[in-house]
Protein backbone atom coordinates (compact mmCIF):
# COMPACT_ATOMS: atom_id res chain seq x y z
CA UNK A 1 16.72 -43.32 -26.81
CA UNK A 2 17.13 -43.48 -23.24
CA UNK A 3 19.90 -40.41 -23.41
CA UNK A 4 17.83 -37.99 -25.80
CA UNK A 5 15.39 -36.29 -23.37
CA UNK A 6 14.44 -34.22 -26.07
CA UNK A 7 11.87 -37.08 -27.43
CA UNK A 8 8.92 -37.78 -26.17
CA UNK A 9 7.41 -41.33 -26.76
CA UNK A 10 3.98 -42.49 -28.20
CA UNK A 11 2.06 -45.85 -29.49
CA UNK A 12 -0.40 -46.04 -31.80
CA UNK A 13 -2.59 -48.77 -31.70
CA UNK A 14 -4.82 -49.34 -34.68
CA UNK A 15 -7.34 -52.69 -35.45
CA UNK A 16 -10.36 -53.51 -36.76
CA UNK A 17 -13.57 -52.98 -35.46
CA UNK A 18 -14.45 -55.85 -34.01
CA UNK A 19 -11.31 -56.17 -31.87
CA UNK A 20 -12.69 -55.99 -28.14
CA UNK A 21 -9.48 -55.91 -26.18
CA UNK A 22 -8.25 -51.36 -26.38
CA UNK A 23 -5.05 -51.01 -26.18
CA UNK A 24 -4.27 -54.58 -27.68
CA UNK A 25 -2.07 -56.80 -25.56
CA UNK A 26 1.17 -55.99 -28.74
CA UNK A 27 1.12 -52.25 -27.75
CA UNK A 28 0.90 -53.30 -23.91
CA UNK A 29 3.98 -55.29 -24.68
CA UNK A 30 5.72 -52.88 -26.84
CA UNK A 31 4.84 -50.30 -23.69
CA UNK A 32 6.47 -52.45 -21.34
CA UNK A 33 9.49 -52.85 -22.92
CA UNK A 34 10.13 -49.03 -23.66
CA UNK A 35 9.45 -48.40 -19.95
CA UNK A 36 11.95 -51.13 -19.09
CA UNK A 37 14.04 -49.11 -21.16
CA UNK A 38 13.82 -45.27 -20.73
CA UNK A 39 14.17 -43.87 -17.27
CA UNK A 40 11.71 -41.09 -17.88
CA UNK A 41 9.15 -43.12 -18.87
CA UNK A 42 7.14 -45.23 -15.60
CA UNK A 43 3.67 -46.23 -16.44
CA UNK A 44 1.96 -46.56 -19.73
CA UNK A 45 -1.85 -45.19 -20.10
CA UNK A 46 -4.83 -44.67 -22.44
CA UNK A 47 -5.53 -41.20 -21.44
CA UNK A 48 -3.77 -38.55 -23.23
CA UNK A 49 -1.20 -36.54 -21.63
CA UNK A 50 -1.49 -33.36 -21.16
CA UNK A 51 2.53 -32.38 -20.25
CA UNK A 52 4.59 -33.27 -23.34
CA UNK A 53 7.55 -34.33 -20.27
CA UNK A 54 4.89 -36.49 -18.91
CA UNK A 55 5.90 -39.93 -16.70
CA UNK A 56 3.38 -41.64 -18.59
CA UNK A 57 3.69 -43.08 -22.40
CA UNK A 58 0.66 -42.67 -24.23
CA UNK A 59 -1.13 -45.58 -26.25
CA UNK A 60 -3.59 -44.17 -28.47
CA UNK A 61 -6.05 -47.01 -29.54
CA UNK A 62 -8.42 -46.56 -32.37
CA UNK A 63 -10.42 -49.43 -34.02
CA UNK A 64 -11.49 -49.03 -37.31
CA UNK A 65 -13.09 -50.86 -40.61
CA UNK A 66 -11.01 -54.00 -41.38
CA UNK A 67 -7.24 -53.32 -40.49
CA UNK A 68 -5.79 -56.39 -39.30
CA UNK A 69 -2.89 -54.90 -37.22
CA UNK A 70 -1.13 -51.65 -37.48
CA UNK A 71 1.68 -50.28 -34.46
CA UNK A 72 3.39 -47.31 -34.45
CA UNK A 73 6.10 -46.25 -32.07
CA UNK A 74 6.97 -42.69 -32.63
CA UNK A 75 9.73 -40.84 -31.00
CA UNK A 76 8.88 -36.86 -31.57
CA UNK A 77 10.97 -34.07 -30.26
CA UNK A 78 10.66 -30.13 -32.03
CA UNK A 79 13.62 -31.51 -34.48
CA UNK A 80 12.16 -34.52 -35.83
CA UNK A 81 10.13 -37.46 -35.38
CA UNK A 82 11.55 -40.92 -36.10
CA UNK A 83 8.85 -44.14 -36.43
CA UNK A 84 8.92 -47.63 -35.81
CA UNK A 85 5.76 -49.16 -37.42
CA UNK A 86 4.67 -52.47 -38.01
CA UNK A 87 1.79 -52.74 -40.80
CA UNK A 88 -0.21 -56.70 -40.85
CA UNK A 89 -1.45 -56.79 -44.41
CA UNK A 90 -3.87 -59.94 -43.30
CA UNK A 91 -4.47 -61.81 -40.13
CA UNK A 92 -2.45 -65.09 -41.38
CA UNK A 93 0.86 -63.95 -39.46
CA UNK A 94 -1.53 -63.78 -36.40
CA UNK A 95 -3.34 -67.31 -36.96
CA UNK A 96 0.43 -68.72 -37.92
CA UNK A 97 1.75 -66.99 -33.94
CA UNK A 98 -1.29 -68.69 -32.40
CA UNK A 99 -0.46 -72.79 -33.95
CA UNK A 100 3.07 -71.96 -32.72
CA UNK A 101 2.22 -70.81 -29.67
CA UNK A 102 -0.18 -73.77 -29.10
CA UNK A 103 2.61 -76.59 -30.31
CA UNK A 104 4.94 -74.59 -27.85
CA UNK A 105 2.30 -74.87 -24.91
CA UNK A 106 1.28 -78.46 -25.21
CA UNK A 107 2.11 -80.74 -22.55
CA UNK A 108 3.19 -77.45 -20.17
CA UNK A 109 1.35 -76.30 -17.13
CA UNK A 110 1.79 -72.73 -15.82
CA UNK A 111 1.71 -69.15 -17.39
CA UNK A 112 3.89 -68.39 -20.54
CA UNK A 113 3.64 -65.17 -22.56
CA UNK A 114 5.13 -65.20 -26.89
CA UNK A 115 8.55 -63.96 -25.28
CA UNK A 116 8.94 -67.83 -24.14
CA UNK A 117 6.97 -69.24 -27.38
CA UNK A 118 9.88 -67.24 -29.10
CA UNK A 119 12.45 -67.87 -27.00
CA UNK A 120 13.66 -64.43 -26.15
């Protein structure tokens, strides 16, 4: 999307209510990697822009009843929008990342983030 100036880039960050951490450390990633990506884009924030050509890509947290995990990257220009969502129907996938990721640390010292649990 780097090429189409015409789209502006947003996250939406949606978990239950009793998730402390706003914006979780998924749409942190997922805003690090689009700014890696698209020139226009150079910090992410939690404060909503108020110049649609803005340097900044909005997360927009919002914590509500039970939701397990919902994130939405949407791409909107005045022709369309095109979304990239990921919907957790249960926290299970989340429980299964965390025994990986602790098999995956045992026996290591340092700092590792999923990217190395995952080996991308």
């Amino acid at each position: 999307m780097n090429k189409y100036e015409v789209y502006d880039v947003g996250i939406k960050d949606i978990h239950h209510i009793a998730k402390l951490d706003k914006p979780s450390g998924t749409a942190i990633t997922l805003a690090k990697d689009i700014i890696e990506n698209l020139d226009r884009k150079k910090v992410w924030t939690i404060k909503e822009p108020t110049d649609y050509n803005s340097r900044s890509l909005y997360i927009d947290s919002e914590r509500i009843n039970q939701t397990p995990g919902t994130h939405k990257v949407t791409y909107n220009s005045e022709i369309d929008s095109i979304e990239i969502t990921h919907t957790a129907h249960s926290r299970m996938g989340f429980a299964n990342g965390a025994l990986h990721a602790a098999e995956f640390i045992a026996g290591k010292k340092g700092i590792y983030e999923m990217k190395d649990v995952l080996s991308l």
